[in-house]
N, C-alpha and C. Protein backbone atom coordinates (compact mmCIF):
# COMPACT_ATOMS: atom_id res chain seq x y z
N UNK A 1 34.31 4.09 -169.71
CA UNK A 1 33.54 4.53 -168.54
C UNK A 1 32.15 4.95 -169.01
N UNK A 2 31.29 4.10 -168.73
CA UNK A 2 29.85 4.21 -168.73
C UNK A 2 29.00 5.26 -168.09
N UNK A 3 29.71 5.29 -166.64
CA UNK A 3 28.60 6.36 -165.35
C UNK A 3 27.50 5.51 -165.58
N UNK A 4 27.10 4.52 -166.06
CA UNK A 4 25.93 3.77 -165.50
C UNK A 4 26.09 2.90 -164.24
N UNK A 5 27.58 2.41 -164.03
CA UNK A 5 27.49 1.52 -163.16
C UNK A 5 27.11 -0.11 -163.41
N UNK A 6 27.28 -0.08 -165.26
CA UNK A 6 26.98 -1.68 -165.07
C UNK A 6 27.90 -2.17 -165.82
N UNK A 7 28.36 -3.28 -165.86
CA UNK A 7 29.42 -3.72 -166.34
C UNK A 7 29.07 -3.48 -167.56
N UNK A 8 29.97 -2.88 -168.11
CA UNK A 8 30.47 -3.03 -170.27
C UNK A 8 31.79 -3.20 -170.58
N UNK A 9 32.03 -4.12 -171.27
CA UNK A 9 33.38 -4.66 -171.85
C UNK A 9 33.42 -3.86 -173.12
N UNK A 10 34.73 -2.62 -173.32
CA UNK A 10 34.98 -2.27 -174.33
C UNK A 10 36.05 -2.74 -175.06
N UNK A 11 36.24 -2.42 -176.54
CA UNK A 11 37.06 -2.77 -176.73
C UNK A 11 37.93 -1.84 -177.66
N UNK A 12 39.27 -1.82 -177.91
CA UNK A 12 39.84 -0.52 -177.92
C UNK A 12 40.58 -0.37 -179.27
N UNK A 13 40.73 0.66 -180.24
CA UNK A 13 41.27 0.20 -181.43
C UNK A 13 41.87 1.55 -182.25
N UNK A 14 43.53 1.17 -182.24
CA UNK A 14 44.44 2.02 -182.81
C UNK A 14 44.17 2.28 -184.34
N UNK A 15 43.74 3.95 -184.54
CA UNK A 15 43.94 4.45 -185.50
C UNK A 15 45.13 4.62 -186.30
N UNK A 16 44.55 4.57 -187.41
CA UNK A 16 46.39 5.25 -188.36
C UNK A 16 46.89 6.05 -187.90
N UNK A 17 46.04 7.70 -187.15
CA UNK A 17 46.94 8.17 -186.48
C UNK A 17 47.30 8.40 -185.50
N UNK A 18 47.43 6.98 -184.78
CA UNK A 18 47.66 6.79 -183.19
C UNK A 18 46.34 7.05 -182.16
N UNK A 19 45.61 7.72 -183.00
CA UNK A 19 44.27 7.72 -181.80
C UNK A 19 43.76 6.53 -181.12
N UNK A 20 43.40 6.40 -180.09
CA UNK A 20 42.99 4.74 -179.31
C UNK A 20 41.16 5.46 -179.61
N UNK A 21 41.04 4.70 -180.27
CA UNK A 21 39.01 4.46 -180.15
C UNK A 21 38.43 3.35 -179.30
N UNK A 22 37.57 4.40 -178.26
CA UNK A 22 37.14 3.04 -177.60
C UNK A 22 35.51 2.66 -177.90
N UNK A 23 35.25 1.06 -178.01
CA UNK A 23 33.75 0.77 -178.23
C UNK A 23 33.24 0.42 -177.76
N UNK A 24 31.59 0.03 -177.61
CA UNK A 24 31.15 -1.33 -176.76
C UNK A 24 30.09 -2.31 -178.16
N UNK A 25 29.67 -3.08 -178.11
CA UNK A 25 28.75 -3.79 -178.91
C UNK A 25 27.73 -4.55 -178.36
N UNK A 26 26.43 -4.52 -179.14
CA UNK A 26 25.38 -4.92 -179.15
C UNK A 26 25.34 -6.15 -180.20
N UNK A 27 24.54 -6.94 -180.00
CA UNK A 27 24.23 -7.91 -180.94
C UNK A 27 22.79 -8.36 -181.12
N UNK A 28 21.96 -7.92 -182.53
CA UNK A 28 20.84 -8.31 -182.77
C UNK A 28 20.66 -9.18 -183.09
N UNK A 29 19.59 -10.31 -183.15
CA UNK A 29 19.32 -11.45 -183.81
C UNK A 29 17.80 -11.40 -184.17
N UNK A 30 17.56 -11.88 -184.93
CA UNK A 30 16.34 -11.77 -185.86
C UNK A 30 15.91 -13.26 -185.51
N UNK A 31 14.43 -13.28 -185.67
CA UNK A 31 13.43 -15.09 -186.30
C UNK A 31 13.55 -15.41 -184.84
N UNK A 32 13.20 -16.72 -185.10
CA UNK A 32 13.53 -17.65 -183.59
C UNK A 32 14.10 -19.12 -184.48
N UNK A 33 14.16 -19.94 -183.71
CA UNK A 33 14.74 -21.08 -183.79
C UNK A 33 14.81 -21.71 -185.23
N UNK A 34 13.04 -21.66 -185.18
CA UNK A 34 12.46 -22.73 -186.07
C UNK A 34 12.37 -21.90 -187.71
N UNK A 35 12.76 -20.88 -187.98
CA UNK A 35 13.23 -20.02 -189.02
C UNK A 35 14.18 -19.62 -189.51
N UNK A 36 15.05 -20.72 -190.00
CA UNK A 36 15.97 -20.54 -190.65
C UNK A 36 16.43 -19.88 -190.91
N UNK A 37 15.93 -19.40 -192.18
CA UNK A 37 16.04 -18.10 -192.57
C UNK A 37 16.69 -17.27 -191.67
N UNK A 38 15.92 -16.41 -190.93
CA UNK A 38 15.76 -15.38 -189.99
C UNK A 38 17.00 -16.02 -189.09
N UNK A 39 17.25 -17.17 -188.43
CA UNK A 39 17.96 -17.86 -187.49
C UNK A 39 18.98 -17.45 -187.15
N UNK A 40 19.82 -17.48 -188.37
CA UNK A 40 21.13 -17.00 -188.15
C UNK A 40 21.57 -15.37 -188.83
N UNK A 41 20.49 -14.67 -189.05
CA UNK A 41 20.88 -13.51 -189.38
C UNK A 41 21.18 -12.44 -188.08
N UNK A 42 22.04 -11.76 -188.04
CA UNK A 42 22.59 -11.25 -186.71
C UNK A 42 23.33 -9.84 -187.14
N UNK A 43 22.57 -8.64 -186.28
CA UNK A 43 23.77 -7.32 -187.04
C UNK A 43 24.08 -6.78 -185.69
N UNK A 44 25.85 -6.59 -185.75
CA UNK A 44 26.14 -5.94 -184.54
C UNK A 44 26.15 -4.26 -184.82
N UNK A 45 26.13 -3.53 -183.41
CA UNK A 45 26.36 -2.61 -183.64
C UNK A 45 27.22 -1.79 -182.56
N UNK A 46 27.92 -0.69 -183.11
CA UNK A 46 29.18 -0.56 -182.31
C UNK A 46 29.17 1.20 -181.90
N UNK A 47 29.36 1.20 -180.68
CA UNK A 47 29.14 2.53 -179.98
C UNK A 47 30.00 3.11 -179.47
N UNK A 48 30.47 4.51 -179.37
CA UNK A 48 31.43 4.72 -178.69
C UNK A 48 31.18 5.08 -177.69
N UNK A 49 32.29 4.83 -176.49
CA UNK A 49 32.23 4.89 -175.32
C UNK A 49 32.74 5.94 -174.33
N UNK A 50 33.62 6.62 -175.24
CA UNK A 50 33.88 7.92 -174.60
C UNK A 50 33.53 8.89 -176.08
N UNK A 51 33.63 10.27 -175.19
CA UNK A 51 33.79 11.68 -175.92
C UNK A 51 34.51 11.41 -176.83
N UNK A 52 35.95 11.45 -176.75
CA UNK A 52 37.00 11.32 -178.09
C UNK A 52 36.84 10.16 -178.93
N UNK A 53 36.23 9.78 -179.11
CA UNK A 53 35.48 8.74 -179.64
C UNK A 53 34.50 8.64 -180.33
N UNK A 54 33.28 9.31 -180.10
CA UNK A 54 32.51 9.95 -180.81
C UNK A 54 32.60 11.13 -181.52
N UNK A 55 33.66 11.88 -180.94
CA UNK A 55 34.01 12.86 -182.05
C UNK A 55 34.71 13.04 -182.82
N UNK A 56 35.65 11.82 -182.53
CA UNK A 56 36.42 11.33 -184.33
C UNK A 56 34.85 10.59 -185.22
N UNK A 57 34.62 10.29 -184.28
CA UNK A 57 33.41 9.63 -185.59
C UNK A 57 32.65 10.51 -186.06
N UNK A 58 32.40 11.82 -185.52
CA UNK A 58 31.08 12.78 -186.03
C UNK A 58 32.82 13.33 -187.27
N UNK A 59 34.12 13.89 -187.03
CA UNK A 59 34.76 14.16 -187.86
C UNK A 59 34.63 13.74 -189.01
N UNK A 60 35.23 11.96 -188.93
CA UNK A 60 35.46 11.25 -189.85
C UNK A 60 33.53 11.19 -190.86
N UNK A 61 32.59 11.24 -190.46
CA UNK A 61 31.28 11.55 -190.54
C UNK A 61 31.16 12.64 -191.97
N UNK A 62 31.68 13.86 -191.15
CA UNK A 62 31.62 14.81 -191.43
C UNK A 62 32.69 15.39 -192.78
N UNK A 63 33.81 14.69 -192.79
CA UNK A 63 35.17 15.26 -193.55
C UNK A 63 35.64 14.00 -194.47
């Protein structure tokens, strides 16, 4: 649950100790077409989407 109101597809993922983490993802891409190089370089990045979620991550962060 966003409270933005716009669609986000999360996706959800069982800890060792049963905790459900939920995420959403972004995907960067670098260059344009004609740059190889740059073309296919791509970094995702992954956010949490609720409270309990971010605060296993500031834990796990932290400990």
């Amino acid at each position: 649950e966003t409270g933005s109101g716009l669609p986000v597809l999360a996706f959800r993922l069982r800890a060792v100790d049963g905790q459900v983490l939920s995420f959403f993802s972004t995907i960067t891409s670098f260059g344009t077409p004609l740059d190889i190089t740059l073309a296919s370089l791509k970094v995702e990045h992954l956010f949490p989407t609720d409270e309990v979620t971010r605060l296993a991550l500031m834990e796990g962060h932290a400990g």
